[in-house]
C-alpha atoms as a PDB file:
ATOM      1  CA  UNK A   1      -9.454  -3.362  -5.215  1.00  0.00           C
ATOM      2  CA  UNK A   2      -7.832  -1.683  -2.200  1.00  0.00           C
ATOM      3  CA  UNK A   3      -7.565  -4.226   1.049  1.00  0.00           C
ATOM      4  CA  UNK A   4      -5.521  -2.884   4.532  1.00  0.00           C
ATOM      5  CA  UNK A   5      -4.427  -4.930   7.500  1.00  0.00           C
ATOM      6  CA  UNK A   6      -2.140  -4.249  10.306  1.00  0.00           C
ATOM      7  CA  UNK A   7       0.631  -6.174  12.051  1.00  0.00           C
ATOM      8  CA  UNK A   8       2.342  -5.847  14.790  1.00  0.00           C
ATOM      9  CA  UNK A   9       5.662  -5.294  12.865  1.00  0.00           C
ATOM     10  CA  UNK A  10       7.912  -2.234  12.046  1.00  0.00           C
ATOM     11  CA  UNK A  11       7.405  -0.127   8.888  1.00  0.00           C
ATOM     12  CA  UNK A  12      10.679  -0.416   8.322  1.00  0.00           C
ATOM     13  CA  UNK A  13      10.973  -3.902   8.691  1.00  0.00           C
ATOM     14  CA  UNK A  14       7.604  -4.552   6.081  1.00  0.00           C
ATOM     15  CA  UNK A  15       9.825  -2.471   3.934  1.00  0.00           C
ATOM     16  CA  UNK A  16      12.537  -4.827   4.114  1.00  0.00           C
ATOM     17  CA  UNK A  17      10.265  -8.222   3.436  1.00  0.00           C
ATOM     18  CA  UNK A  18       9.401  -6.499   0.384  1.00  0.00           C
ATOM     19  CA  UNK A  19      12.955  -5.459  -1.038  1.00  0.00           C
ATOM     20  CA  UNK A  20      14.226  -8.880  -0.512  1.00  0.00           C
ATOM     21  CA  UNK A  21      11.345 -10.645  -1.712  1.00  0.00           C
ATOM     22  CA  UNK A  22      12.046  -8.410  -4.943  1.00  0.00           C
ATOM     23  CA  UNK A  23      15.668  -9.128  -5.209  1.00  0.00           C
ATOM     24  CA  UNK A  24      14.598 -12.875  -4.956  1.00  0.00           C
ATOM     25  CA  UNK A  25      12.638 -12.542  -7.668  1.00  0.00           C
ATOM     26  CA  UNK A  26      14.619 -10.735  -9.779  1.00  0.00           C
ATOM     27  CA  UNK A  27      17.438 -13.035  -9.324  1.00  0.00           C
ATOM     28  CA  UNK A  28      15.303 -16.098  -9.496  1.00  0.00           C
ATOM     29  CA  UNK A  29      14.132 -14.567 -13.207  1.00  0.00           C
ATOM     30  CA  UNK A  30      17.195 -12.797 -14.582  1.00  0.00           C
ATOM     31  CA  UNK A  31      19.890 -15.085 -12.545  1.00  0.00           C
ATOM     32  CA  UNK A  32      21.729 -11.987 -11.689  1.00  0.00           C
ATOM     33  CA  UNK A  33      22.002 -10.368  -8.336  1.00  0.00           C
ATOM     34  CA  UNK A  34      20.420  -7.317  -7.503  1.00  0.00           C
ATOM     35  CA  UNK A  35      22.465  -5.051  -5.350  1.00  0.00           C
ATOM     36  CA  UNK A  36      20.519  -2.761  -2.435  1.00  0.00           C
ATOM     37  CA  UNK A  37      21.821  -0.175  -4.150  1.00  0.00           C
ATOM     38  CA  UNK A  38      20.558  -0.679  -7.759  1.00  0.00           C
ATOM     39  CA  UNK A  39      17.124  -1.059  -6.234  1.00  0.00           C
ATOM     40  CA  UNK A  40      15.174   1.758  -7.402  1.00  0.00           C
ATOM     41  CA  UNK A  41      12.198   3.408  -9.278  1.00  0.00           C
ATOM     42  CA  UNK A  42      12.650   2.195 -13.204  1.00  0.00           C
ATOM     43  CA  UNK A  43      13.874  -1.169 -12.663  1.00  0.00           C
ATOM     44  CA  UNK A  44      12.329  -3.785 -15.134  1.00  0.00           C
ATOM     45  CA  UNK A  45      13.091  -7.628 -15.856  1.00  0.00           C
ATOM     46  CA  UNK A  46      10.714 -10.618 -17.615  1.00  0.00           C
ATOM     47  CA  UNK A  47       9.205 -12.745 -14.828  1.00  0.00           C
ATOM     48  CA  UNK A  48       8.915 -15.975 -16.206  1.00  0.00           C
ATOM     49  CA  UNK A  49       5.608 -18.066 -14.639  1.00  0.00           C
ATOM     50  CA  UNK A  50       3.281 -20.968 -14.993  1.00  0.00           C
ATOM     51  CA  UNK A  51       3.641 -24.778 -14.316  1.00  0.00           C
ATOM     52  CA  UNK A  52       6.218 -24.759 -16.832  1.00  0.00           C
ATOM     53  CA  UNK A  53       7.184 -21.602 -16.500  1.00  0.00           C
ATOM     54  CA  UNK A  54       5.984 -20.815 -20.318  1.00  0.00           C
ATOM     55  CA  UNK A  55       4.543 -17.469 -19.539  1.00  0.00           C
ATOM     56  CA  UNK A  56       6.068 -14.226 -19.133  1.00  0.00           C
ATOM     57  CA  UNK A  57       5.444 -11.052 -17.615  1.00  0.00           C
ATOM     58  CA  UNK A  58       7.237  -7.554 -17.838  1.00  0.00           C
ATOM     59  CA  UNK A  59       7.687  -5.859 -14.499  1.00  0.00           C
ATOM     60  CA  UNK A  60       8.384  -2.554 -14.178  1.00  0.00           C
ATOM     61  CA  UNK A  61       9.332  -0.710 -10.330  1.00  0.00           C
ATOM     62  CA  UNK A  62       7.160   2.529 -10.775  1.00  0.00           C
ATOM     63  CA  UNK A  63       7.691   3.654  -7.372  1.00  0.00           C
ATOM     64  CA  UNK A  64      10.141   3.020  -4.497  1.00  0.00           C
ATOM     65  CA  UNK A  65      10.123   5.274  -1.228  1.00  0.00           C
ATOM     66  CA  UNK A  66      11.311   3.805   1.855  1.00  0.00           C
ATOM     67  CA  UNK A  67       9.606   3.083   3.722  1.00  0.00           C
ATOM     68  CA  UNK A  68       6.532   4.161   2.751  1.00  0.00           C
ATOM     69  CA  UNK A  69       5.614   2.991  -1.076  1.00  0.00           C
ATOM     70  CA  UNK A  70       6.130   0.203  -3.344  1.00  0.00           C
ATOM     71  CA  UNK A  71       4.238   0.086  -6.832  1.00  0.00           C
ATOM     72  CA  UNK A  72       4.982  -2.094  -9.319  1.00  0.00           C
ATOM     73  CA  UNK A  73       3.372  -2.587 -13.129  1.00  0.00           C
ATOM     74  CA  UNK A  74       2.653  -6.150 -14.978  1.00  0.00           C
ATOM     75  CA  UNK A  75       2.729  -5.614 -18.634  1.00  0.00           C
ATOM     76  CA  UNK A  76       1.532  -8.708 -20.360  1.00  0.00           C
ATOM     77  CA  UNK A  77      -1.035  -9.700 -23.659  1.00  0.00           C
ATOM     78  CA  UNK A  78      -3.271  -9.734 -21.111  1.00  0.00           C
ATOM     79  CA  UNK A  79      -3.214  -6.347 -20.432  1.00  0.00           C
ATOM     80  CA  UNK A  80      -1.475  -4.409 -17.651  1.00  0.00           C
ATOM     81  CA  UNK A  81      -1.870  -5.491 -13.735  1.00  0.00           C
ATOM     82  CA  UNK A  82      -0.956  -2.569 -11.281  1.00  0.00           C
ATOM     83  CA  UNK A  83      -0.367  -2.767  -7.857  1.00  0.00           C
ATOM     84  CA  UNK A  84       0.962  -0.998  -4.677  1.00  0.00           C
ATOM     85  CA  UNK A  85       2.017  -1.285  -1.128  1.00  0.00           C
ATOM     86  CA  UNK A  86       1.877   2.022   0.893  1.00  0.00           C
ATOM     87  CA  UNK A  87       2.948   1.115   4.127  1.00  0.00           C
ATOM     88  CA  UNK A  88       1.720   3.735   7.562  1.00  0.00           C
ATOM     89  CA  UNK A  89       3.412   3.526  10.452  1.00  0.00           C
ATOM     90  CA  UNK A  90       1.144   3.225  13.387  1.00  0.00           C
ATOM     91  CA  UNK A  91       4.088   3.283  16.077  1.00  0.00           C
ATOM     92  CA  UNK A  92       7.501   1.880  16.652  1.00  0.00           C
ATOM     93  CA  UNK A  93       6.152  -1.193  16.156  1.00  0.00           C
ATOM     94  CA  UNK A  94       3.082  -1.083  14.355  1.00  0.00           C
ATOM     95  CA  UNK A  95       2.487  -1.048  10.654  1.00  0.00           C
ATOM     96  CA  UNK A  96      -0.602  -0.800   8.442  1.00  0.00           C
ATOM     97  CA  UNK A  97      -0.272  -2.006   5.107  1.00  0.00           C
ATOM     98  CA  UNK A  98      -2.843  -0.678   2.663  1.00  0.00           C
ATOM     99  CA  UNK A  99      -2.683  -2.910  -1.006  1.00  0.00           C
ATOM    100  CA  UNK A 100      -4.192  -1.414  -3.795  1.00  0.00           C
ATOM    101  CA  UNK A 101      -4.808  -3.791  -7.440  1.00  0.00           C
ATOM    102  CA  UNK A 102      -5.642  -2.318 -10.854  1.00  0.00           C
ATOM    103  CA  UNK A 103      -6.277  -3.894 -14.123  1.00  0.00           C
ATOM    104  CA  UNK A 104      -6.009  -2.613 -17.416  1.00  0.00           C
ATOM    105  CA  UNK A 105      -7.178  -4.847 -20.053  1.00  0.00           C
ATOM    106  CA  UNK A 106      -5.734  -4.607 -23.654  1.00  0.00           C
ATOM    107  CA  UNK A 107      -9.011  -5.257 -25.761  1.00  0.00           C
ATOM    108  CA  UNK A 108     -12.950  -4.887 -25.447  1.00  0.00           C
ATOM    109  CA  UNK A 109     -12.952  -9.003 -24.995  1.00  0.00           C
ATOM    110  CA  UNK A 110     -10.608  -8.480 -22.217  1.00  0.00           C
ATOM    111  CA  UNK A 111     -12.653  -6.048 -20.502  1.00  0.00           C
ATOM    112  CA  UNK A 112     -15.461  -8.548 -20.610  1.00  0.00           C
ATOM    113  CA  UNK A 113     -13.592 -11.474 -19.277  1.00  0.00           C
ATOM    114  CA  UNK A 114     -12.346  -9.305 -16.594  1.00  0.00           C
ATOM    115  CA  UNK A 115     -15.335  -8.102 -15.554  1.00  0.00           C
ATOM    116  CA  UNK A 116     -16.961 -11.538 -15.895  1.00  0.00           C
ATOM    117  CA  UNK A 117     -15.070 -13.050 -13.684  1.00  0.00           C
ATOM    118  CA  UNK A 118     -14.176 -10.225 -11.312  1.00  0.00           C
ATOM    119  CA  UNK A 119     -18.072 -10.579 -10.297  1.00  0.00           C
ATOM    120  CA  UNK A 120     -17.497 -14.140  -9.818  1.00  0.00           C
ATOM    121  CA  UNK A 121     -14.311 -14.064  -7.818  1.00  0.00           C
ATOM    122  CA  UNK A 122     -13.762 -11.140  -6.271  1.00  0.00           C
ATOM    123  CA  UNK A 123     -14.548 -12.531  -2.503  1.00  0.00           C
ATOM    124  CA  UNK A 124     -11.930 -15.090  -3.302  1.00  0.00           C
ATOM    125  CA  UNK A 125      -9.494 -12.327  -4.549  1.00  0.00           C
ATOM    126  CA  UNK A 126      -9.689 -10.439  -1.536  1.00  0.00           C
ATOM    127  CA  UNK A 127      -9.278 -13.607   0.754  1.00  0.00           C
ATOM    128  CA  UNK A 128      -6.005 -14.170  -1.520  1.00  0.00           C
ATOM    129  CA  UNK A 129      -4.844 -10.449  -1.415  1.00  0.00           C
ATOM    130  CA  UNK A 130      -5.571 -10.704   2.655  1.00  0.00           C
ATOM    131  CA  UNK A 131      -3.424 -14.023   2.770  1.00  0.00           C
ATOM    132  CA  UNK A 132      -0.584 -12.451   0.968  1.00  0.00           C
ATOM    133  CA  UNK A 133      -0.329  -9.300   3.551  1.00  0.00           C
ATOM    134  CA  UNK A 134      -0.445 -11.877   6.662  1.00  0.00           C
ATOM    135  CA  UNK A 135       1.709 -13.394   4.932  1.00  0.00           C
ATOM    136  CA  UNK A 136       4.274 -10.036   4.737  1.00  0.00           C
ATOM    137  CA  UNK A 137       3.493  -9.361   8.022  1.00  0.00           C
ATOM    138  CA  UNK A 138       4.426 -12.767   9.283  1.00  0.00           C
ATOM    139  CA  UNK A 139       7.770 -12.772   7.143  1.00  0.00           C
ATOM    140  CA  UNK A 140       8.592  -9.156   8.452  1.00  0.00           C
ATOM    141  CA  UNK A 141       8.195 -10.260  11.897  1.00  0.00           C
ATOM    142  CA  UNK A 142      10.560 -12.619  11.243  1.00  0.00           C
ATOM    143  CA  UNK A 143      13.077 -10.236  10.136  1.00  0.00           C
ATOM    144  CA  UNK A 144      12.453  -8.492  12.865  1.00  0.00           C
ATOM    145  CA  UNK A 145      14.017 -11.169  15.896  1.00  0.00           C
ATOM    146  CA  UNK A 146      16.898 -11.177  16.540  1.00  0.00           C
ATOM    147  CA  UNK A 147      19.202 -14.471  14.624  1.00  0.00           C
ATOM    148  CA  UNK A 148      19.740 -16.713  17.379  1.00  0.00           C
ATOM    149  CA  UNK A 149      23.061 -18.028  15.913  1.00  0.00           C
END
């Protein structure tokens, strides 16, 4: 699934949402910080999910150029969830955001499922997926004023 929408936001800025959304996660999983400088291709930590937070998830940062590309692998017994933010600057402060999903189930039942229930839902995934990226956007913006302390 590939899904693109714009904002009127720096690149740089969308860049920024997304590197301390990730340290919030990793610190909200691992309770460590993550310094801005030990952000980088390679990193990996167990993200811990559900109501009860009973599941887990490996992630794994496959790619990290600023400001440009984020990808990021889910490794689970459910098989392996890819995804990736490349991020196009449109002007100084204009930023399309292109989100690409991939799924990689483990086993033939797997396969089924997904494909199952991709039919099903898939209008309802990209509604989701087109949430999330407004939802970037909205956050970079935010970033992007200036504090009014």
């Amino acid at each position: 699934m590939i899904i693109s929408a714009e904002g009127d936001v720096s690149v740089h800025h969308c860049f920024e949402a997304m590197l301390i959304s990730l340290q919030e996660d990793y610190r909200q999983n691992t309770l460590r910080q993550l310094s801005r400088d030990d952000i980088k291709a390679g990193i990996n930590y167990v993200k811990h999910y559900g109501k009860y937070k009973e599941r887990t998830v490996r992630v794994l940062i496959t790619a990290l150029e600023a400001p440009q590309l984020y990808t990021a692998c889910f490794s689970s017994n459910h098989g392996i969830k890819e995804l990736a933010y490349r991020l196009e600057a449109l002007g100084e402060n204009r930023t399309r955001i292109t989100y690409s999903y991939d799924y990689h189930p483990l086993d033939i039942f797997q396969k089924a499922n997904y494909f199952i229930v991709g039919k099903l839902f898939k209008k309802s995934l990209e509604r989701q997926s087109q949430a999330q990226l407004a939802a970037l956007i909205q956050y970079a913006k935010q970033l992007q004023q200036p504090s009014s302390l």
